[in-house]
PDB file of N, CA and C in Angstrom:
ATOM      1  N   UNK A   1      15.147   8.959  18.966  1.00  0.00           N
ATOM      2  CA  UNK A   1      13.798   8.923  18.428  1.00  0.00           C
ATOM      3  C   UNK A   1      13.385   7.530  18.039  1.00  0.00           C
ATOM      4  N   UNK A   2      11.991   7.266  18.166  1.00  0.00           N
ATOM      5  CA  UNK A   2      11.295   6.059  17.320  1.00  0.00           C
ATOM      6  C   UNK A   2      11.216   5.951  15.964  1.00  0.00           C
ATOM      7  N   UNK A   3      11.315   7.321  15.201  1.00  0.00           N
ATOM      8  CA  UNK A   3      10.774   7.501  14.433  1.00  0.00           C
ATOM      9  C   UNK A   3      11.771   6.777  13.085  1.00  0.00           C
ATOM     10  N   UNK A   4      11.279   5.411  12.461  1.00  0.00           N
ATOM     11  CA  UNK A   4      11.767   5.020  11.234  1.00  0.00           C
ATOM     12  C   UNK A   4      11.338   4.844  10.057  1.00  0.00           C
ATOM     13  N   UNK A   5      12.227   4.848   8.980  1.00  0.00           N
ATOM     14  CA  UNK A   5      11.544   4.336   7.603  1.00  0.00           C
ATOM     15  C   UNK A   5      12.444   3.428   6.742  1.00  0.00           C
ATOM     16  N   UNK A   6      11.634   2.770   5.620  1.00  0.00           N
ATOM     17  CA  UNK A   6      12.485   1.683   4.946  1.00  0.00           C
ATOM     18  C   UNK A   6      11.517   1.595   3.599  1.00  0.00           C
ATOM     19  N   UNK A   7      12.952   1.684   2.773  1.00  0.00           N
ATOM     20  CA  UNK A   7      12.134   1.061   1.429  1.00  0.00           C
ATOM     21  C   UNK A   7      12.961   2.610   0.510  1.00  0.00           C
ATOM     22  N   UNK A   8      12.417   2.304  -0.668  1.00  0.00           N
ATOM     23  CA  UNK A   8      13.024   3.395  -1.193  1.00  0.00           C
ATOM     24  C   UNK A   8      13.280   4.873  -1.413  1.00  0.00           C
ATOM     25  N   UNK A   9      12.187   5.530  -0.871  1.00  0.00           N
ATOM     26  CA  UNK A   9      12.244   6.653  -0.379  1.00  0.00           C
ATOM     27  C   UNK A   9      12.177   7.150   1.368  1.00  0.00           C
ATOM     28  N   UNK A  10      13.350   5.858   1.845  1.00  0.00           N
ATOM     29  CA  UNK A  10      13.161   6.408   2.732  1.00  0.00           C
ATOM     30  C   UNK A  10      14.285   7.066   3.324  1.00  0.00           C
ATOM     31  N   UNK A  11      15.071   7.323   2.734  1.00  0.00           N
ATOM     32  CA  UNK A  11      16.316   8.488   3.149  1.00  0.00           C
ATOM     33  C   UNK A  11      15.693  10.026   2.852  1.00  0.00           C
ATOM     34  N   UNK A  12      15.110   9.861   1.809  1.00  0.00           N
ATOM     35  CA  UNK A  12      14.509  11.251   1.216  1.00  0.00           C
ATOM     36  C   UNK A  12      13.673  11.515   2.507  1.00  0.00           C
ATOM     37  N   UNK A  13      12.739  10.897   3.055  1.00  0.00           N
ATOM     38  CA  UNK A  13      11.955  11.338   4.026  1.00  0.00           C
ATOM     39  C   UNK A  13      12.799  11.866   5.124  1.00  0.00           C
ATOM     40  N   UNK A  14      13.745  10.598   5.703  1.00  0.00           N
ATOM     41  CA  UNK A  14      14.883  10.914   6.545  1.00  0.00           C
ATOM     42  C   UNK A  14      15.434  12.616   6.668  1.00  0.00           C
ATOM     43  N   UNK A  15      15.725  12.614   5.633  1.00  0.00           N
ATOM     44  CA  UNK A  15      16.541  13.950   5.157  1.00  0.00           C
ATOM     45  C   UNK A  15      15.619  15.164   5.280  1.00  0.00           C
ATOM     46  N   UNK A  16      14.335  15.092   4.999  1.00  0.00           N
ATOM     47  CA  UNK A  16      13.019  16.032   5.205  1.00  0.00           C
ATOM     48  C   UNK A  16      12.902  16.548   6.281  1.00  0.00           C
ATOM     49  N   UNK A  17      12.591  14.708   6.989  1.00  0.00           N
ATOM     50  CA  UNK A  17      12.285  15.281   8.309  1.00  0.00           C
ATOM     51  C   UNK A  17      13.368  16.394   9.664  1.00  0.00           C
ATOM     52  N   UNK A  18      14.739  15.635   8.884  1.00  0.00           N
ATOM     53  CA  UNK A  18      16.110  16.020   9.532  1.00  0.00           C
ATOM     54  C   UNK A  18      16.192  17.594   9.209  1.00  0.00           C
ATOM     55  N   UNK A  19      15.818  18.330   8.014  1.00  0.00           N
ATOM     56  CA  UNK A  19      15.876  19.052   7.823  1.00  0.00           C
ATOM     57  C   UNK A  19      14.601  19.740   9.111  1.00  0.00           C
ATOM     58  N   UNK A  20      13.982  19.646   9.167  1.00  0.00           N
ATOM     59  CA  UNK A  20      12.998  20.185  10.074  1.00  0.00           C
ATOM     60  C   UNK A  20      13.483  19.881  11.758  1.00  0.00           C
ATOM     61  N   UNK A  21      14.392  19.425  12.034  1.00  0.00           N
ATOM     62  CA  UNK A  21      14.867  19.109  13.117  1.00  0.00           C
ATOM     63  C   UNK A  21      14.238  17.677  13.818  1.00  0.00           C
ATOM     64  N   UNK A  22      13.933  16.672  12.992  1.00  0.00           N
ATOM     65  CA  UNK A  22      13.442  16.004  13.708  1.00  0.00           C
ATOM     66  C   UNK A  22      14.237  14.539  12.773  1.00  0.00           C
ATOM     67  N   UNK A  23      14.483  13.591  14.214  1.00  0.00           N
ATOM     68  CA  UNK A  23      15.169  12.389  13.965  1.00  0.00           C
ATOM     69  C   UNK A  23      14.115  11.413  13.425  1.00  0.00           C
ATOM     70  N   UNK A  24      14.521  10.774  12.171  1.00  0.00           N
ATOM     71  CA  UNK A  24      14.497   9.168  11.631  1.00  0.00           C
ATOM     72  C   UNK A  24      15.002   8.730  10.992  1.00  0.00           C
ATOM     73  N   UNK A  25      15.295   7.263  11.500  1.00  0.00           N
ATOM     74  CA  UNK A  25      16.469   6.119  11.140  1.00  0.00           C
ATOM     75  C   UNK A  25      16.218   5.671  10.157  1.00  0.00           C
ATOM     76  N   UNK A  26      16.726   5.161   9.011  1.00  0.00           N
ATOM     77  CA  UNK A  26      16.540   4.051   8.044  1.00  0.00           C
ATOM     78  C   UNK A  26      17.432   3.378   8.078  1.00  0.00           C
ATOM     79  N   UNK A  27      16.415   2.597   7.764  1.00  0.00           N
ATOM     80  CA  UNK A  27      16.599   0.841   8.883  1.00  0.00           C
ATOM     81  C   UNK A  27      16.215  -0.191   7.274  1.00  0.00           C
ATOM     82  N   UNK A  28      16.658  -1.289   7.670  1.00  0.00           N
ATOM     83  CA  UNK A  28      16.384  -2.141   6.497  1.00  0.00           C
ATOM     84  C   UNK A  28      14.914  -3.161   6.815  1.00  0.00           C
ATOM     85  N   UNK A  29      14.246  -3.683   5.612  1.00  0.00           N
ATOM     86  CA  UNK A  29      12.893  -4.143   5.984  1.00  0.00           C
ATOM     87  C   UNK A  29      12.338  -5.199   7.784  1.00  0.00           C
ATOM     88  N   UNK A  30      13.696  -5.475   7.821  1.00  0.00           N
ATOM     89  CA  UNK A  30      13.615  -6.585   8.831  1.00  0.00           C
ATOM     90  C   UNK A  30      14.055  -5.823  10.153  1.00  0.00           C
ATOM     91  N   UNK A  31      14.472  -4.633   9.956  1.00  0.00           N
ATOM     92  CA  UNK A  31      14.831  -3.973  11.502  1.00  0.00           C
ATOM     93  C   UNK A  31      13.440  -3.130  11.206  1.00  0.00           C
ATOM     94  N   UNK A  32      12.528  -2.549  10.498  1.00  0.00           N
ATOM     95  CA  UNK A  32      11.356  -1.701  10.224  1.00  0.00           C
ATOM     96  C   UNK A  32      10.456  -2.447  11.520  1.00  0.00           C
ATOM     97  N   UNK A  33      10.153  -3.815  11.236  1.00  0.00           N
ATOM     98  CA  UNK A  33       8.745  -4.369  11.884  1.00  0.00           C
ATOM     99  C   UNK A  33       8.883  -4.096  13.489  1.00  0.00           C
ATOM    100  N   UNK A  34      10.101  -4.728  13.941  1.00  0.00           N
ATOM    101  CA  UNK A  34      10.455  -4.397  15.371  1.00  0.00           C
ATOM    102  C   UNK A  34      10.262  -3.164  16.184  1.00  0.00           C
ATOM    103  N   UNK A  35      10.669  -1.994  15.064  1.00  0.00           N
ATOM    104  CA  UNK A  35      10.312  -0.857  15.671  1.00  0.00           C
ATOM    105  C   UNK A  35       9.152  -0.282  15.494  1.00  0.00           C
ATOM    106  N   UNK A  36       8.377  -0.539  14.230  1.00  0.00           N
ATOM    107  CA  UNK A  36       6.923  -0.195  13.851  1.00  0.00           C
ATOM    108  C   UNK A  36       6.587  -0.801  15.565  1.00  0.00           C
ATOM    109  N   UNK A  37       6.265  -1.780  15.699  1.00  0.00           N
ATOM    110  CA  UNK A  37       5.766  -2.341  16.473  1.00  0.00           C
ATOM    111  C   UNK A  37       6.129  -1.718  17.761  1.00  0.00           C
ATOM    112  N   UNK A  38       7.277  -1.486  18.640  1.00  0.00           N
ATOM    113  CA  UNK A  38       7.924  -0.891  19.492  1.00  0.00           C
ATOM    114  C   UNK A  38       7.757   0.150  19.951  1.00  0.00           C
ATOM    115  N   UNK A  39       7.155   1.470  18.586  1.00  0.00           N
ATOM    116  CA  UNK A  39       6.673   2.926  18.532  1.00  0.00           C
ATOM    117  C   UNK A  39       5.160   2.426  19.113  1.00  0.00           C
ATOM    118  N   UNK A  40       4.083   1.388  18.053  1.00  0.00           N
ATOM    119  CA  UNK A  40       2.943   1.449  18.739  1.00  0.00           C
ATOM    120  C   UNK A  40       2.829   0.716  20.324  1.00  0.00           C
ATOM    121  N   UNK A  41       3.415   0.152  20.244  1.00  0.00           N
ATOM    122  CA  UNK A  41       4.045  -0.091  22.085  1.00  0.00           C
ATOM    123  C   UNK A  41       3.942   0.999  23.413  1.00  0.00           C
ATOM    124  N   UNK A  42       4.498   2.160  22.642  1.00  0.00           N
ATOM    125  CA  UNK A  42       5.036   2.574  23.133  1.00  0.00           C
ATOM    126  C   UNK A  42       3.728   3.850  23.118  1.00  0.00           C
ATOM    127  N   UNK A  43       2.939   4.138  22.360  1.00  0.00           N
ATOM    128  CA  UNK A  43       1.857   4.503  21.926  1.00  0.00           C
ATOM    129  C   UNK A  43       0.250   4.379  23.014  1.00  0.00           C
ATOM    130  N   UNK A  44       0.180   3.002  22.780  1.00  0.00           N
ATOM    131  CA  UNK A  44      -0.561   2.181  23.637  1.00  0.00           C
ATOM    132  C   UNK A  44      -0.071   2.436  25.146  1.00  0.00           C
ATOM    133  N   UNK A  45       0.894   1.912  25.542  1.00  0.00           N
ATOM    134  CA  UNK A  45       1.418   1.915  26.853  1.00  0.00           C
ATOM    135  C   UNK A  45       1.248   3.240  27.549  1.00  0.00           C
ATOM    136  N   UNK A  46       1.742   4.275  26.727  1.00  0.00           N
ATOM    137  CA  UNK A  46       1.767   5.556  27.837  1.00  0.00           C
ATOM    138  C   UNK A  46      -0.007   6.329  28.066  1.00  0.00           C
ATOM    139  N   UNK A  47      -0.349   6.240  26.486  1.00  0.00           N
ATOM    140  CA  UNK A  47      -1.231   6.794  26.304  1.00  0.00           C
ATOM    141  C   UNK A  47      -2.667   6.195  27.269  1.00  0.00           C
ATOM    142  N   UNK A  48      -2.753   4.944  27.103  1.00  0.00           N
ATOM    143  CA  UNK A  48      -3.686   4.096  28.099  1.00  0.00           C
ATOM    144  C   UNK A  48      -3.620   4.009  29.900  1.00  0.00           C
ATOM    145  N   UNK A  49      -2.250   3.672  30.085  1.00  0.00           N
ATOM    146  CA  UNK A  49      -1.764   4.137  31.639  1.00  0.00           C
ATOM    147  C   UNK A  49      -2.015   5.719  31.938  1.00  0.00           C
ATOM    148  N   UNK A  50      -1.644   6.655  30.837  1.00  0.00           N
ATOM    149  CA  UNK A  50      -1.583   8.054  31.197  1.00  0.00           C
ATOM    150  C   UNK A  50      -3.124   8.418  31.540  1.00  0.00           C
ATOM    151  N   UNK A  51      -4.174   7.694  30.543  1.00  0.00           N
ATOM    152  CA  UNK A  51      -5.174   7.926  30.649  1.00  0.00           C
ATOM    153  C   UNK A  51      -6.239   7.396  31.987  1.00  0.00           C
ATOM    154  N   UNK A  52      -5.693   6.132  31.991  1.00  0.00           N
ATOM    155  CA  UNK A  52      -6.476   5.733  33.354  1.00  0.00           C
ATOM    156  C   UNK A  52      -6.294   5.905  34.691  1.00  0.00           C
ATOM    157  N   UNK A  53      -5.080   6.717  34.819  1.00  0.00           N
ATOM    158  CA  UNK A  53      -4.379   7.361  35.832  1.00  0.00           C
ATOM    159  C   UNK A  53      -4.656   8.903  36.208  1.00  0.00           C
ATOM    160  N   UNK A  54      -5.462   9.385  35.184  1.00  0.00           N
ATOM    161  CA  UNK A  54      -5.615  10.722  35.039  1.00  0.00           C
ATOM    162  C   UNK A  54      -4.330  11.764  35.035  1.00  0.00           C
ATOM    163  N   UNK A  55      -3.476  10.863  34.448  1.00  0.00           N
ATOM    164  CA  UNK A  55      -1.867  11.680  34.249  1.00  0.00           C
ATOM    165  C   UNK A  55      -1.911  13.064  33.308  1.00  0.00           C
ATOM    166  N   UNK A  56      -1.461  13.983  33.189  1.00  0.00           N
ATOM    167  CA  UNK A  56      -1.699  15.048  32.334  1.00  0.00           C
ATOM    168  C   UNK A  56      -1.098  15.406  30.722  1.00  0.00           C
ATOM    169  N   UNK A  57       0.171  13.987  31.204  1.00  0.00           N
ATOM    170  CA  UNK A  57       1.082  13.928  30.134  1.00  0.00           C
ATOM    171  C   UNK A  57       1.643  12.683  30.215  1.00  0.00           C
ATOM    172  N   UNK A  58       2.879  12.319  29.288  1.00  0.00           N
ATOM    173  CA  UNK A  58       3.362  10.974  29.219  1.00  0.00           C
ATOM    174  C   UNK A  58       4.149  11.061  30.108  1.00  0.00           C
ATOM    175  N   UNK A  59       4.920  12.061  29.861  1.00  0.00           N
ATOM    176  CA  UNK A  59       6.018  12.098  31.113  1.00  0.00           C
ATOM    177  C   UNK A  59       5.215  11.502  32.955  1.00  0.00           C
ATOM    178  N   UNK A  60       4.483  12.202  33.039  1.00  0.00           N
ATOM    179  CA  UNK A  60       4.004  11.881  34.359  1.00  0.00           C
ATOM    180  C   UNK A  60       3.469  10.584  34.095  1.00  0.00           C
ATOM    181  N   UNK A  61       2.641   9.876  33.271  1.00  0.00           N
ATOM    182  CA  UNK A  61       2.287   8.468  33.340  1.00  0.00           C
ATOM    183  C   UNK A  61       3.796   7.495  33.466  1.00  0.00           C
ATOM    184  N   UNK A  62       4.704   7.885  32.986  1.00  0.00           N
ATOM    185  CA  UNK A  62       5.903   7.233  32.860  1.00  0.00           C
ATOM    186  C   UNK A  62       6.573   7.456  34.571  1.00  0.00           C
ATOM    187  N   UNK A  63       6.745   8.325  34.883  1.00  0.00           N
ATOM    188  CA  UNK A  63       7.410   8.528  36.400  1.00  0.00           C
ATOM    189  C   UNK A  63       6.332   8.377  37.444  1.00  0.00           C
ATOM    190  N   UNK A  64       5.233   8.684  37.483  1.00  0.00           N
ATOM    191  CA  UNK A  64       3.850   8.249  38.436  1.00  0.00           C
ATOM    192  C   UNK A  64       3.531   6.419  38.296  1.00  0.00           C
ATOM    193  N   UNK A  65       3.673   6.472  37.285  1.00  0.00           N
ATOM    194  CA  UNK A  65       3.211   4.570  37.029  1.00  0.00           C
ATOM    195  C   UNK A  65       4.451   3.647  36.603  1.00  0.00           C
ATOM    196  N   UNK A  66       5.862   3.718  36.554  1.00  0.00           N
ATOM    197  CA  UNK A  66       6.602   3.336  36.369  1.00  0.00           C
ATOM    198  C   UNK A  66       6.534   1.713  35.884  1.00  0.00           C
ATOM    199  N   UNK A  67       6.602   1.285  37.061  1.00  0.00           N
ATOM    200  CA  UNK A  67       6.133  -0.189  37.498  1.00  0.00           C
ATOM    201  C   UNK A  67       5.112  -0.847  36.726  1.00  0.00           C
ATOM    202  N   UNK A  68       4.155  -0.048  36.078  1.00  0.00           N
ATOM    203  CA  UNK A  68       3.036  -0.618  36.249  1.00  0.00           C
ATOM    204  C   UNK A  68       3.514  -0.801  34.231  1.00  0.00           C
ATOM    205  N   UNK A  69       4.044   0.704  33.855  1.00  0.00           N
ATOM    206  CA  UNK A  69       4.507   1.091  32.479  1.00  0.00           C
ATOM    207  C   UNK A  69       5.109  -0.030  32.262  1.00  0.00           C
ATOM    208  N   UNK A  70       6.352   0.086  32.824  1.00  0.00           N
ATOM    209  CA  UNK A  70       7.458  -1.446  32.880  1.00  0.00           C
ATOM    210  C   UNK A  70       6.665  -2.883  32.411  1.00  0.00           C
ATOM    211  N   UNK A  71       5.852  -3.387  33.053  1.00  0.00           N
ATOM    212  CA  UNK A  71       4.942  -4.374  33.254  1.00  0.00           C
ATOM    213  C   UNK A  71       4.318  -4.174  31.942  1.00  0.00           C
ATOM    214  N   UNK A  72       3.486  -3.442  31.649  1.00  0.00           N
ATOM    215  CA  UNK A  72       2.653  -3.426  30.029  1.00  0.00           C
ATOM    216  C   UNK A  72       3.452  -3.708  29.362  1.00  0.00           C
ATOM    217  N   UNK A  73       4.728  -2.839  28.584  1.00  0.00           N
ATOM    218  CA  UNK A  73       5.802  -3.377  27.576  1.00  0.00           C
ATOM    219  C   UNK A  73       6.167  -4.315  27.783  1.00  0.00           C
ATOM    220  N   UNK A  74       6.858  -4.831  28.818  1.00  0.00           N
ATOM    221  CA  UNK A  74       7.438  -6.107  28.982  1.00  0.00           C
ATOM    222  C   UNK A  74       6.332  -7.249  27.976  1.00  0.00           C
ATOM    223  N   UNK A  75       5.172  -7.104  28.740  1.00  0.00           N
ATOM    224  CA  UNK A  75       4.280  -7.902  27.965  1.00  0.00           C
ATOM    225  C   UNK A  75       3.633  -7.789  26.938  1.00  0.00           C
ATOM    226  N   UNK A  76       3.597  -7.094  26.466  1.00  0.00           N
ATOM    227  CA  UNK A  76       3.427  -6.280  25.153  1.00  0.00           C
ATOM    228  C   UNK A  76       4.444  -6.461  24.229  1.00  0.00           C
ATOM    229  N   UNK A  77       6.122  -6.314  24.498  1.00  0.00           N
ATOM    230  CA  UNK A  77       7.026  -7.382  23.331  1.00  0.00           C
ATOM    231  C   UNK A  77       7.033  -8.564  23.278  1.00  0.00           C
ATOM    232  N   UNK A  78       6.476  -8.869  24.568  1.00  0.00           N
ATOM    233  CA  UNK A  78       6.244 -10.758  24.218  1.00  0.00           C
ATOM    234  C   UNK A  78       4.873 -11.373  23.495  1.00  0.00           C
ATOM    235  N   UNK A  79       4.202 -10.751  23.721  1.00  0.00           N
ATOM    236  CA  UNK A  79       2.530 -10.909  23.045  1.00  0.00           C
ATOM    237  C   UNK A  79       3.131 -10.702  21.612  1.00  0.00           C
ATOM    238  N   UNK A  80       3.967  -9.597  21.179  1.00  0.00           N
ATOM    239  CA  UNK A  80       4.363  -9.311  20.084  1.00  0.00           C
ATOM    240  C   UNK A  80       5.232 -10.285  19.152  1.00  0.00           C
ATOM    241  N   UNK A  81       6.113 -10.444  19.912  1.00  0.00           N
ATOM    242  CA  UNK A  81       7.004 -11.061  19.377  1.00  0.00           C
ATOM    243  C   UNK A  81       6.252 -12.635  19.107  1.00  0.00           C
ATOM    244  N   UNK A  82       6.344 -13.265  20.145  1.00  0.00           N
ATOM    245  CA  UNK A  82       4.996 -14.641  19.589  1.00  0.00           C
ATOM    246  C   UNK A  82       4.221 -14.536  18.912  1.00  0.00           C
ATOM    247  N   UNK A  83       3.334 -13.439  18.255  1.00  0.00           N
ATOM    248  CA  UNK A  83       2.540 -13.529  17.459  1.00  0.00           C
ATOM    249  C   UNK A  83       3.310 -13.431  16.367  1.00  0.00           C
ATOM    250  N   UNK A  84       3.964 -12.633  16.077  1.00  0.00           N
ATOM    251  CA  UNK A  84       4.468 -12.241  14.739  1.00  0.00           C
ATOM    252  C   UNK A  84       5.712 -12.915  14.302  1.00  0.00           C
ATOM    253  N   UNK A  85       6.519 -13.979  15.520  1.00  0.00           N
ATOM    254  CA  UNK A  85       7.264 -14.507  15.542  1.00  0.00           C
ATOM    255  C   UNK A  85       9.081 -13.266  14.845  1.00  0.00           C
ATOM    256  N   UNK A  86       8.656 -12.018  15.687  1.00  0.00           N
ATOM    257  CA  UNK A  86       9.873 -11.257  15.110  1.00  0.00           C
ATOM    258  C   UNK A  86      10.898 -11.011  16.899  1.00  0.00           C
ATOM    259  N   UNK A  87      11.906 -10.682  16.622  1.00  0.00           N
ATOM    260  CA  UNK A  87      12.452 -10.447  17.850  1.00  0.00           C
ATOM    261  C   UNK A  87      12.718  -8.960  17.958  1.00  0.00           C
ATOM    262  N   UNK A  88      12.772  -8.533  19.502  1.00  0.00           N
ATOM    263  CA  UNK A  88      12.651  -6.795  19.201  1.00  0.00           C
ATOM    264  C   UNK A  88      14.658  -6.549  19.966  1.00  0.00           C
ATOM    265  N   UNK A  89      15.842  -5.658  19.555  1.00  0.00           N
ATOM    266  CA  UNK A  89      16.449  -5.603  20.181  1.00  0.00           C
ATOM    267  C   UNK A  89      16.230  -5.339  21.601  1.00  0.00           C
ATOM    268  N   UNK A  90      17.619  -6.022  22.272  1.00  0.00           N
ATOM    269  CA  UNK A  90      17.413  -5.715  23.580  1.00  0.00           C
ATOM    270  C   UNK A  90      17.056  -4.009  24.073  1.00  0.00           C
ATOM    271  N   UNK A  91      16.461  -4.112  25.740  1.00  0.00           N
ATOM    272  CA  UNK A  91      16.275  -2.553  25.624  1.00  0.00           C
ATOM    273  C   UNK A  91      15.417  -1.662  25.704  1.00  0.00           C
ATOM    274  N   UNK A  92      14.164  -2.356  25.040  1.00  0.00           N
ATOM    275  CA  UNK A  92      12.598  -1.676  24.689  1.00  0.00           C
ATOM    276  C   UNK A  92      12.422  -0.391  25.849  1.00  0.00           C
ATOM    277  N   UNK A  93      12.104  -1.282  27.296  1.00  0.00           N
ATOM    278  CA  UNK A  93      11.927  -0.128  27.972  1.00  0.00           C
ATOM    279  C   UNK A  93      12.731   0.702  28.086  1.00  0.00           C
ATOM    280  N   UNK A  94      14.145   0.864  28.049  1.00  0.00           N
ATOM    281  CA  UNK A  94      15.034   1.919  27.811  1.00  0.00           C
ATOM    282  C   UNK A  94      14.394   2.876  27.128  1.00  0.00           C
ATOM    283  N   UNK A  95      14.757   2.613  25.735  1.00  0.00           N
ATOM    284  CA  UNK A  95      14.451   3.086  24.749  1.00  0.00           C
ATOM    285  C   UNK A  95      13.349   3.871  24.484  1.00  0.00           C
ATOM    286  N   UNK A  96      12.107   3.266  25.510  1.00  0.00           N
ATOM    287  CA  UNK A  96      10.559   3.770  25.324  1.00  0.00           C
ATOM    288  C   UNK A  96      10.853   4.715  26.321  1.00  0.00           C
ATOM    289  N   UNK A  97      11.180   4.760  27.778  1.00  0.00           N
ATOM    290  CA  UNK A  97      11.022   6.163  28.390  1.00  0.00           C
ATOM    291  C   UNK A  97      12.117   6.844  27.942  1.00  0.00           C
ATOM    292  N   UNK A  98      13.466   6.260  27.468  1.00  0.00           N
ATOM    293  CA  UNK A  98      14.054   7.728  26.880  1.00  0.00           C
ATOM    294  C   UNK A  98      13.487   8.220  26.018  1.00  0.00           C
ATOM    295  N   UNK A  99      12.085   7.730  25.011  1.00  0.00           N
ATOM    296  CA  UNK A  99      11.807   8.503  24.066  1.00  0.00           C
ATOM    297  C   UNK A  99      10.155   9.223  24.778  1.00  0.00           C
ATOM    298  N   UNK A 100       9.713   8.849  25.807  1.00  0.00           N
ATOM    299  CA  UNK A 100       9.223   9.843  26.727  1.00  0.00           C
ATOM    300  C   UNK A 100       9.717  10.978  27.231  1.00  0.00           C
ATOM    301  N   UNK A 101      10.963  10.769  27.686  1.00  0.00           N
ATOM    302  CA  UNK A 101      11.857  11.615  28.618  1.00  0.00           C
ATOM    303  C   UNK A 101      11.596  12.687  27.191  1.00  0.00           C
ATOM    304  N   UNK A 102      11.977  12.744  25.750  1.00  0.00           N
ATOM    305  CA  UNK A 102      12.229  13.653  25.155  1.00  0.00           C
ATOM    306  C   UNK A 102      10.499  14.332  24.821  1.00  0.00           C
ATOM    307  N   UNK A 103       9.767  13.655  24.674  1.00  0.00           N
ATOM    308  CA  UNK A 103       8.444  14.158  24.533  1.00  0.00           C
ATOM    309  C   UNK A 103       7.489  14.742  25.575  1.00  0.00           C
ATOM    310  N   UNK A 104       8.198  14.470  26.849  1.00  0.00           N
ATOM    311  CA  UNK A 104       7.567  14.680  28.007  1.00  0.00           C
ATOM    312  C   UNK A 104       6.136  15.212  28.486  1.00  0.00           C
ATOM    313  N   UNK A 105       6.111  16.456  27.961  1.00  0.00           N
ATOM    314  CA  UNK A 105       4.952  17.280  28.002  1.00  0.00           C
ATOM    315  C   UNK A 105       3.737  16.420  27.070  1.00  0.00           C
ATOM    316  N   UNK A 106       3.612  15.122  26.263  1.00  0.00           N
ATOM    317  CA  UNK A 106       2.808  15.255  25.223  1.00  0.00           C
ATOM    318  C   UNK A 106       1.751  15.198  26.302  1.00  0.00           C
ATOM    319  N   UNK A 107       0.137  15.425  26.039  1.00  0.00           N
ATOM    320  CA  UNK A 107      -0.608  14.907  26.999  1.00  0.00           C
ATOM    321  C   UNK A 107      -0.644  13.671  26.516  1.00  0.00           C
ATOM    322  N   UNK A 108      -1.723  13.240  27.353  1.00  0.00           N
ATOM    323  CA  UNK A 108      -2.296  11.472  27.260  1.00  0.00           C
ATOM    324  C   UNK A 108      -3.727  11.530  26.837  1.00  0.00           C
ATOM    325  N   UNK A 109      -4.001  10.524  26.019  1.00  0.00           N
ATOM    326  CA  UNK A 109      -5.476  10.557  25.459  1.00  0.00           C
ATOM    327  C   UNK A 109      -5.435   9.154  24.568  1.00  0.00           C
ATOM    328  N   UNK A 110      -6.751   8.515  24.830  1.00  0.00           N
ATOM    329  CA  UNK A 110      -6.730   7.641  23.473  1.00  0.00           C
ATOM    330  C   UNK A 110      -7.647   8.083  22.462  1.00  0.00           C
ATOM    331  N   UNK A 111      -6.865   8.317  20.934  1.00  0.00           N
ATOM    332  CA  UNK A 111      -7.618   8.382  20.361  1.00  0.00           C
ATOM    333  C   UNK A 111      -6.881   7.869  19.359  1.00  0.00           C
ATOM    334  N   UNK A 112      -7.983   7.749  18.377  1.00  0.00           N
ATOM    335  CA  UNK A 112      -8.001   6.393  16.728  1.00  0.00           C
ATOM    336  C   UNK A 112      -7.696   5.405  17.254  1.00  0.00           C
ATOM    337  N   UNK A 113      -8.541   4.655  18.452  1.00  0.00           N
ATOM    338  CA  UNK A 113      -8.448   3.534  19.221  1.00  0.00           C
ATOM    339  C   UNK A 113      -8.696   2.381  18.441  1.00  0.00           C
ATOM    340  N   UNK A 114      -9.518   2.634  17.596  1.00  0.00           N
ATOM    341  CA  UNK A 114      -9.990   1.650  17.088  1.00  0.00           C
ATOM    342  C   UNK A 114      -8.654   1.043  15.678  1.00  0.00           C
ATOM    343  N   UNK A 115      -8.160   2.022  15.055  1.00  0.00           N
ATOM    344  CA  UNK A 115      -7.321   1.421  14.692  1.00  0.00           C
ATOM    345  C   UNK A 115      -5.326   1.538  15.195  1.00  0.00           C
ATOM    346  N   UNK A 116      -5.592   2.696  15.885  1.00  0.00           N
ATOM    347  CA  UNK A 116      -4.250   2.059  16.489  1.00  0.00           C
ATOM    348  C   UNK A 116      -3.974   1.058  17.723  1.00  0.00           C
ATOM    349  N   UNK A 117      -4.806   0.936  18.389  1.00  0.00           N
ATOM    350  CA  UNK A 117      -4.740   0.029  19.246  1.00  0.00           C
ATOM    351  C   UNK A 117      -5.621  -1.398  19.379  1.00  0.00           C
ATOM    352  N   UNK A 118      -6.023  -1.483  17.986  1.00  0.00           N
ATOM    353  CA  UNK A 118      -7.350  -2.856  17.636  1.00  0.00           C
ATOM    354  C   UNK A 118      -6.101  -3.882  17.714  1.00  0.00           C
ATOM    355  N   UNK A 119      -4.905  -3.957  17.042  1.00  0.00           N
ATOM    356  CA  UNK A 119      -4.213  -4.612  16.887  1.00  0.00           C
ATOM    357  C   UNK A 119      -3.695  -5.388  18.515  1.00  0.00           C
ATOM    358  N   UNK A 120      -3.513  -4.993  19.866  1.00  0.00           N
ATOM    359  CA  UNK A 120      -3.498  -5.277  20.946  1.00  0.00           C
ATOM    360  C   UNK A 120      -4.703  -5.679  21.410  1.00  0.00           C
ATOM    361  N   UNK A 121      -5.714  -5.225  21.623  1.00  0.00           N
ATOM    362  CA  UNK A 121      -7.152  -6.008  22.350  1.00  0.00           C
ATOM    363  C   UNK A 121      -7.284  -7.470  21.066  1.00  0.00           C
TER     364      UNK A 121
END
């Protein structure tokens, strides 16, 4: 999963969410930004390709546009990383379609464009 938290309640959340069957890491303040950033990456990327592709889901924007997916992140941790001057572990795209591969079915759509994805335009 993408899904992390940091700071002091964030095992309690951890443990919440775990209880409900669902994975997140706690991570310390300086591993947080990389992946904050990495999740909306990953956000942007499928959801925008899925959409202009007329894909039905992420999964299919991810295996229909591969190449093209590949190409956005790639540039998308570097836009990132230079701006914010943080480094992301090795991996990203791994990491981003295995965490497609598990969501597969979501559809694709942009929405709260304006603030989840203001930060990229």
């Amino acid at each position: 999963g993408l899904t992390a938290a940091t700071g002091e309640h964030a095992q309690a959340l951890a443990d919440r969410l775990g209880a409900l069957g669902l994975k997140c890491k706690v991570v310390s303040p300086e591993e947080y930004r990389p992946a904050m950033f990495e999740k909306m990456i990953w956000i942007a990327t499928y959801m925008l390709v899925g959409t202009a592709r007329d894909c039905a889901s992420v999964g299919q924007a991810g295996s229909d546009h591969k190449a093209l997916v590949e190409d956005i992140i790639s540039e998308l941790v570097s836009a990132v990383s230079a701006k914010e001057g943080i480094s992301f572990p090795d991996g990203s795209i791994a990491r981003l379609a295995a965490y497609t591969d598990v969501v597969a079915d979501f559809p694709c759509g942009v929405k709260e464009f304006e603030w989840r994805n203001q930060y990229i335009i």
